[in-house]
Each structure stands twice: as structure tokens, then as C-alpha cells.
C-alpha atoms as a PDB file:
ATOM      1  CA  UNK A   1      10.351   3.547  -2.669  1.00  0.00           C
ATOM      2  CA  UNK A   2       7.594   1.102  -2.598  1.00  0.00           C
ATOM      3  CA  UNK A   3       8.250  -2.202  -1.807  1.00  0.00           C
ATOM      4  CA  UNK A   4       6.238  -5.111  -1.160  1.00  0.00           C
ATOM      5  CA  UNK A   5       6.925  -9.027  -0.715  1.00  0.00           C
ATOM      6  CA  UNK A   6       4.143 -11.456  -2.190  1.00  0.00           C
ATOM      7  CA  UNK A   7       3.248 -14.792  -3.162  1.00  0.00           C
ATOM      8  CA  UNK A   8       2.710 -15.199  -7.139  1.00  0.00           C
ATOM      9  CA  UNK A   9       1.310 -17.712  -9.563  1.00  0.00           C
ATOM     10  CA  UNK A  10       2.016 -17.506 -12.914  1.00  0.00           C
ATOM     11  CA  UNK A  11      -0.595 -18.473 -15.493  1.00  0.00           C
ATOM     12  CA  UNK A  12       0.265 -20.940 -17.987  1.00  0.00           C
ATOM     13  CA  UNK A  13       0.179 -20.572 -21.624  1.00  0.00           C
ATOM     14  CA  UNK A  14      -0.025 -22.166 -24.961  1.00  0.00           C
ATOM     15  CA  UNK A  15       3.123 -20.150 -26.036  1.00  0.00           C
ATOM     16  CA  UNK A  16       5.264 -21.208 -22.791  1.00  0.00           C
ATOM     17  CA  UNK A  17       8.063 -18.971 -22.282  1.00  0.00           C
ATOM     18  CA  UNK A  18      10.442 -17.661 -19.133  1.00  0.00           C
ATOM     19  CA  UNK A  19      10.731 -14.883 -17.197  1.00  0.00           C
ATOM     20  CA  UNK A  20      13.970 -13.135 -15.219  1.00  0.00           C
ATOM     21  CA  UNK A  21      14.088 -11.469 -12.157  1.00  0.00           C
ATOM     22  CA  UNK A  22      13.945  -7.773 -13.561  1.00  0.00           C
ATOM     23  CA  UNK A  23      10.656  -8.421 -15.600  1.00  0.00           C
ATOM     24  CA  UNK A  24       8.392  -5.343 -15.335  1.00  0.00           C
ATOM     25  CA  UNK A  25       4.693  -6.245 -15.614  1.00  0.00           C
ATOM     26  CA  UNK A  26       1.773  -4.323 -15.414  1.00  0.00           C
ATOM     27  CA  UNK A  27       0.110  -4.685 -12.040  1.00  0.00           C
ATOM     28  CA  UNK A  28      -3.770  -4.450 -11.340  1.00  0.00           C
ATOM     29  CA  UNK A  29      -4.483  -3.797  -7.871  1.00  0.00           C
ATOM     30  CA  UNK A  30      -7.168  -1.179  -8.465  1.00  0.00           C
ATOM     31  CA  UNK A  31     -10.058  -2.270 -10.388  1.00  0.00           C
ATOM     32  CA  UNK A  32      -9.471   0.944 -13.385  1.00  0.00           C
ATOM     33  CA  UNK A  33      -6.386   1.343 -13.247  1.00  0.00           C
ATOM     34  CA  UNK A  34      -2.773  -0.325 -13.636  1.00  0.00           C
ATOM     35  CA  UNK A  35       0.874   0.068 -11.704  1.00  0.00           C
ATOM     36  CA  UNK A  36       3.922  -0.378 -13.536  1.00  0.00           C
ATOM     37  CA  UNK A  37       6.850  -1.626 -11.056  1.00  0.00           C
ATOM     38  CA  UNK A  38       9.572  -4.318 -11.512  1.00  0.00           C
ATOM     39  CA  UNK A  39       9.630  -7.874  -9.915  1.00  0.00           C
ATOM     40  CA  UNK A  40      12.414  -9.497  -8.389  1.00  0.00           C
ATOM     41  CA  UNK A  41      12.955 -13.112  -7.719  1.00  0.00           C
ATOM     42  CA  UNK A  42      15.425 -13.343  -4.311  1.00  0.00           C
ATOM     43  CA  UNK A  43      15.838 -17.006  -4.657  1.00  0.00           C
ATOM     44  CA  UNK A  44      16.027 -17.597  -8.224  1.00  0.00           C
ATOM     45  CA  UNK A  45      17.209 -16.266 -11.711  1.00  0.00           C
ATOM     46  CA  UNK A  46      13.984 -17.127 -13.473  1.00  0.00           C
ATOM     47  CA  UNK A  47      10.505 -18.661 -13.125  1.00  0.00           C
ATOM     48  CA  UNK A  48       8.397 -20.517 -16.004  1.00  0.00           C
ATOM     49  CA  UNK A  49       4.608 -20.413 -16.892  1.00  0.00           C
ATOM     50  CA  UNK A  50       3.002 -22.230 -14.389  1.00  0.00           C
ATOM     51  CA  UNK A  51       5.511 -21.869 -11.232  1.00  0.00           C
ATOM     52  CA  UNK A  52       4.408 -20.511  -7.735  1.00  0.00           C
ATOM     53  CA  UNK A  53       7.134 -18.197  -6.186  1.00  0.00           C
ATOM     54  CA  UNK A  54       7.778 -15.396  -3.100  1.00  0.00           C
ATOM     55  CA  UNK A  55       8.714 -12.466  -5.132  1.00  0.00           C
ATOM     56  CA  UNK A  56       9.674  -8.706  -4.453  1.00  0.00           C
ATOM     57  CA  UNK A  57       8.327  -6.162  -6.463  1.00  0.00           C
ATOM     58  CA  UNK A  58       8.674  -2.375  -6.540  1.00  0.00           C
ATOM     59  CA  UNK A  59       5.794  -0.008  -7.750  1.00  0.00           C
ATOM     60  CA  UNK A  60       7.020   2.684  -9.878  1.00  0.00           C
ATOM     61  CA  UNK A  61       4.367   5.350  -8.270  1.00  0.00           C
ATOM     62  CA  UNK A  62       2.188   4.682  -5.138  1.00  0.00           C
ATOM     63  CA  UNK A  63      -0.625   6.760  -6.692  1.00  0.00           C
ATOM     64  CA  UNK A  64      -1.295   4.023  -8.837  1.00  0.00           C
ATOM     65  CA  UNK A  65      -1.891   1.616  -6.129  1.00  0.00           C
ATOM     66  CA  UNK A  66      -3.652   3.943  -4.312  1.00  0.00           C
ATOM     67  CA  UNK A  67      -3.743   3.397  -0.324  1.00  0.00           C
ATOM     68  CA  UNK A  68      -5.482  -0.243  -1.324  1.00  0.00           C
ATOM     69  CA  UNK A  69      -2.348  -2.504  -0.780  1.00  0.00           C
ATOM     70  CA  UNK A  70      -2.060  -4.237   2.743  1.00  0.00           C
ATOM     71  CA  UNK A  71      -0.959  -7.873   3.783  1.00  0.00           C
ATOM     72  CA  UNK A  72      -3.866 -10.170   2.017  1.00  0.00           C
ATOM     73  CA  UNK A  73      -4.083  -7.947  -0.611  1.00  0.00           C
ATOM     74  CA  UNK A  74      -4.756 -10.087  -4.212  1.00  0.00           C
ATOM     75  CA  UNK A  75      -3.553  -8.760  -7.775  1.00  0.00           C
ATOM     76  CA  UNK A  76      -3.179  -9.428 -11.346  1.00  0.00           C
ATOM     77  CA  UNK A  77      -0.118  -9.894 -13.378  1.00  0.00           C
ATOM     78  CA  UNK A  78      -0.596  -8.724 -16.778  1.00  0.00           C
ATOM     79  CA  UNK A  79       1.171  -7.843 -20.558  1.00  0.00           C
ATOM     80  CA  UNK A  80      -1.291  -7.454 -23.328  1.00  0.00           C
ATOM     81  CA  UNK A  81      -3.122 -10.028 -21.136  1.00  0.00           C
ATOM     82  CA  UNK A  82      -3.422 -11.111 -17.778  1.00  0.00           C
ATOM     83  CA  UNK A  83      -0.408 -13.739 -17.335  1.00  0.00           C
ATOM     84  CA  UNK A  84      -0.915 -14.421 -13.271  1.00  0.00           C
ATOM     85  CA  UNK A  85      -1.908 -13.390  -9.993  1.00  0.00           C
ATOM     86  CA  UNK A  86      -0.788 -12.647  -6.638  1.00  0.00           C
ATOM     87  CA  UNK A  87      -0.982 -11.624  -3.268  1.00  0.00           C
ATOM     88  CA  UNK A  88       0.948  -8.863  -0.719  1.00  0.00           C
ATOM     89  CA  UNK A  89       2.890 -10.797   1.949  1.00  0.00           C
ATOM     90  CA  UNK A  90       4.862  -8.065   3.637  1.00  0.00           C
ATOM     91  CA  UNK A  91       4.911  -3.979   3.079  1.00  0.00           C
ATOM     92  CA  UNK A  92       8.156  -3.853   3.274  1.00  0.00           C
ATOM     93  CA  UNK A  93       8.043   0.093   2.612  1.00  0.00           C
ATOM     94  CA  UNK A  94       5.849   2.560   1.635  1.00  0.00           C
ATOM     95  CA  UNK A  95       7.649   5.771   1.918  1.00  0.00           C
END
């Protein structure tokens, strides 16, 4: 599994809407090339456009990451666009 802990910002939008802990984004951590993986919110049920959280998220494949993550790491969030960013806190593993 391939876990990490990070600090997020979601982008706000002009079609405001929530998101649950669950949500699987794209993630670009590698300039060409996206990471599917699921984010989930420990604290909370949901966040809205525009909220800051601490989030744990799970990569569905390390090969699309690469060997590029490490604490201080930044990211993107994105759908059919990018919808926030982000950056590694903790591995917590990468077996």
C-alpha cells in the first residue's frame, strides 16, 4: 500500500460543491503523468471549495508517482481540471 499524510487546499469555484472522505482525484506529482488514489479525511466527513485540511490519501500504483514523493513534496488535485493543491506531510508507507 501507499500511503501518505498531507496538507491540502482546495481551490474554489464558481460552481461550489462538497466533497466526502472517499473522493478519488487524479493526482499530479510528476510533471507527465497522473496517479489515481483515494483521499481520506480522518477528522471530518466532508470538506468544501475553499477549505484547508490534513488528509490521507492512498495511491493506487507507486509507478505513477515514481520515487518523487518525500516530506515537502507539492501536488495538484485535479478532475477535468485542476481543483487544488497539496503537499506530503508524512510517508506513512511505501511498501
Amino acid at each position: 500500500m501507499y500511503r501518505i499524510r498531507a496538507q491540502i487546499k482546495l481551490y474554489g469555484s464558481a460552481n461550489p460543491r462538497t466533497i466526502r472522505s472517499g473522493y478519488r482525484p487524479d493526482f499530479k506529482v510528476i510533471q507527465e503523468m497522473f496517479a489515481g488514489g483515494t483521499m481520506e479525511f480522518p477528522d471530518r466527513e466532508s470538506l468544501s471549495q475553499g477549505d484547508e485540511a490534513e488528509v490521507e490519501i492512498r495511491f493506487f500504483d507507486k509507478r505513477s508517482v515514481g520515487g518523487s514523493l518525500s516530506v515537502g513534496t507539492n501536488f495538484t488535485i485535479w478532475e477535468t481540471d485542476c481543483v487544488g493543491k497539496g503537499t506530503v506531510i508524512e510517508i506513512i508507507d511505501w511498501t
